[in-house]
C-alpha atoms as a PDB file:
ATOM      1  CA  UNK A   1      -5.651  -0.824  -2.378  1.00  0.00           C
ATOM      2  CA  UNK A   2      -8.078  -0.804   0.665  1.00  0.00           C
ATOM      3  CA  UNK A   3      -7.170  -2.549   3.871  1.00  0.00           C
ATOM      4  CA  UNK A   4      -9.538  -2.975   6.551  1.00  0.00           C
ATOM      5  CA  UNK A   5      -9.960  -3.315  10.167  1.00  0.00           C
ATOM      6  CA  UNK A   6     -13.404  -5.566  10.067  1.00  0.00           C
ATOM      7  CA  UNK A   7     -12.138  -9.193  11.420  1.00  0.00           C
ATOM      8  CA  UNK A   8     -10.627  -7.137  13.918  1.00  0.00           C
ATOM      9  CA  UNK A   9     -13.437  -5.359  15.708  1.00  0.00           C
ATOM     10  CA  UNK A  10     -15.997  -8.263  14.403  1.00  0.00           C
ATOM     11  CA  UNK A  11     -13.994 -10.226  16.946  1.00  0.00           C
ATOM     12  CA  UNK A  12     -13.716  -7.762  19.457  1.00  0.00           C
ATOM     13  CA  UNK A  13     -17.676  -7.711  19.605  1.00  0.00           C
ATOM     14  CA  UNK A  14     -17.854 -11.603  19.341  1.00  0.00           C
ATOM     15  CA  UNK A  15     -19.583 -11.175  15.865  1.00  0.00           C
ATOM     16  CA  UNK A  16     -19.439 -13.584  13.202  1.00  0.00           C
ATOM     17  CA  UNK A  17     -19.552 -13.025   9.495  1.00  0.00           C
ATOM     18  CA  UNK A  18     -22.893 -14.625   9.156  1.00  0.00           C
ATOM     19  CA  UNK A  19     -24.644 -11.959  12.177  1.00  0.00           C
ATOM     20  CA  UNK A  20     -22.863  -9.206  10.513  1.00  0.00           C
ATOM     21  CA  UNK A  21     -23.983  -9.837   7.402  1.00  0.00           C
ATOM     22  CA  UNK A  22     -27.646 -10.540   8.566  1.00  0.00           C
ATOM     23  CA  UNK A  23     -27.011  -6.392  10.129  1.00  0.00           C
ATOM     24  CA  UNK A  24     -25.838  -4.772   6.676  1.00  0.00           C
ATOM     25  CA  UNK A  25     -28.242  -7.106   4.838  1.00  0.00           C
ATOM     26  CA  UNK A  26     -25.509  -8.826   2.884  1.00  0.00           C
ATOM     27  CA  UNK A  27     -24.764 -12.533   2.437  1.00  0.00           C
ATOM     28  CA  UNK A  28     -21.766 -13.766   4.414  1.00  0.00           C
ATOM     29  CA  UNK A  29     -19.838 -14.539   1.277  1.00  0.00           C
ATOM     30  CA  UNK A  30     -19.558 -10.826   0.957  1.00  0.00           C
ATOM     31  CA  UNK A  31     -18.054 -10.078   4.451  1.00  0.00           C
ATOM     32  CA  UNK A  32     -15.525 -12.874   4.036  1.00  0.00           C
ATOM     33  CA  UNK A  33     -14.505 -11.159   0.416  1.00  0.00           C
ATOM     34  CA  UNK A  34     -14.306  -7.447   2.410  1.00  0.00           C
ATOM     35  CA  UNK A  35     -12.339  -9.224   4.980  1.00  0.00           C
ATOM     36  CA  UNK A  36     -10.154 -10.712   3.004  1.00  0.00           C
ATOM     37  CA  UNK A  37      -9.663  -7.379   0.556  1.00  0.00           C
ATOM     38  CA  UNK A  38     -11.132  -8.683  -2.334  1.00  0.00           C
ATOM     39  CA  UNK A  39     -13.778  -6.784  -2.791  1.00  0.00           C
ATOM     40  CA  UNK A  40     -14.481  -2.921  -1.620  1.00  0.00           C
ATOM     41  CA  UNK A  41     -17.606  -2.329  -0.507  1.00  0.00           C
ATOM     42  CA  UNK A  42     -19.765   0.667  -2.172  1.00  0.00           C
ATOM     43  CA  UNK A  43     -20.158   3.875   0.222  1.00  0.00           C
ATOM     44  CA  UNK A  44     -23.756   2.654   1.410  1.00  0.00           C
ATOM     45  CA  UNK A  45     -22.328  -0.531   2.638  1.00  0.00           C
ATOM     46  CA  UNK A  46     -19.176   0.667   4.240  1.00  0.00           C
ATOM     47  CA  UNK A  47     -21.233   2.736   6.310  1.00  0.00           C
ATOM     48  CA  UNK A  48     -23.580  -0.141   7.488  1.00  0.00           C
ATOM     49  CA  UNK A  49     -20.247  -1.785   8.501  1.00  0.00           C
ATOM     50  CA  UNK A  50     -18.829   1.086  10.141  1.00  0.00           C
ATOM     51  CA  UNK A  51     -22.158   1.607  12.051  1.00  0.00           C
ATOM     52  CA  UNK A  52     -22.929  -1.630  12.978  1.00  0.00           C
ATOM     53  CA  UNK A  53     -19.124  -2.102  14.280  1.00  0.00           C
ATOM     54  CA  UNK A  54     -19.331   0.735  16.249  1.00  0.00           C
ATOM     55  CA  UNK A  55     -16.777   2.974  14.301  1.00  0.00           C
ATOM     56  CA  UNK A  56     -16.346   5.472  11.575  1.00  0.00           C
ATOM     57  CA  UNK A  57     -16.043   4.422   7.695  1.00  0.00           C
ATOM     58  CA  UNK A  58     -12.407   6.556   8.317  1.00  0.00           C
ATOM     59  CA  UNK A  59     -11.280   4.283  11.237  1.00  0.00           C
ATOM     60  CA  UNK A  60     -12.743   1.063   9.504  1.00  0.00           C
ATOM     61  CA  UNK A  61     -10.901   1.452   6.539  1.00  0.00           C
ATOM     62  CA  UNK A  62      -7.329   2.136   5.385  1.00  0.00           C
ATOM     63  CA  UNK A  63      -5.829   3.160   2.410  1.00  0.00           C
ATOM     64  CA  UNK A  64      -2.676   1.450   1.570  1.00  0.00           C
ATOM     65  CA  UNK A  65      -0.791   3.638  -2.115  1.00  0.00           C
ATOM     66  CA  UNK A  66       1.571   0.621  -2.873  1.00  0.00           C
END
């Protein structure tokens, strides 16, 4: 399972979902589901997050082996 650090630096930057989205060209729907670890993003996607968050796709995400 993937866990994720995006709420956290999202809020750090005063971000919301929707302006995120709008950034990664994704509908905010999709950042609440990556959020919320219900959906992993593909490899082209992770990387607009990691980018646009100001971070690497390593730092952004975490993988959790339970």
């Amino acid at each position: 399972m993937m866990k994720n650090r995006i709420r956290e630096l999202r809020k750090m930057m005063n971000i919301s979902q929707e302006e995120l989205a709008k950034l990664c060209q994704v509908s905010r729907q999709t950042i609440n589901a990556i959020e919320n670890n219900k959906y992993d993003p593909s490899l082209e996607l992770a990387f607009k997050l990691a980018k646009h968050l100001g971070t690497t796709v390593d730092h952004l995400f975490i993988y959790d082996e339970r």
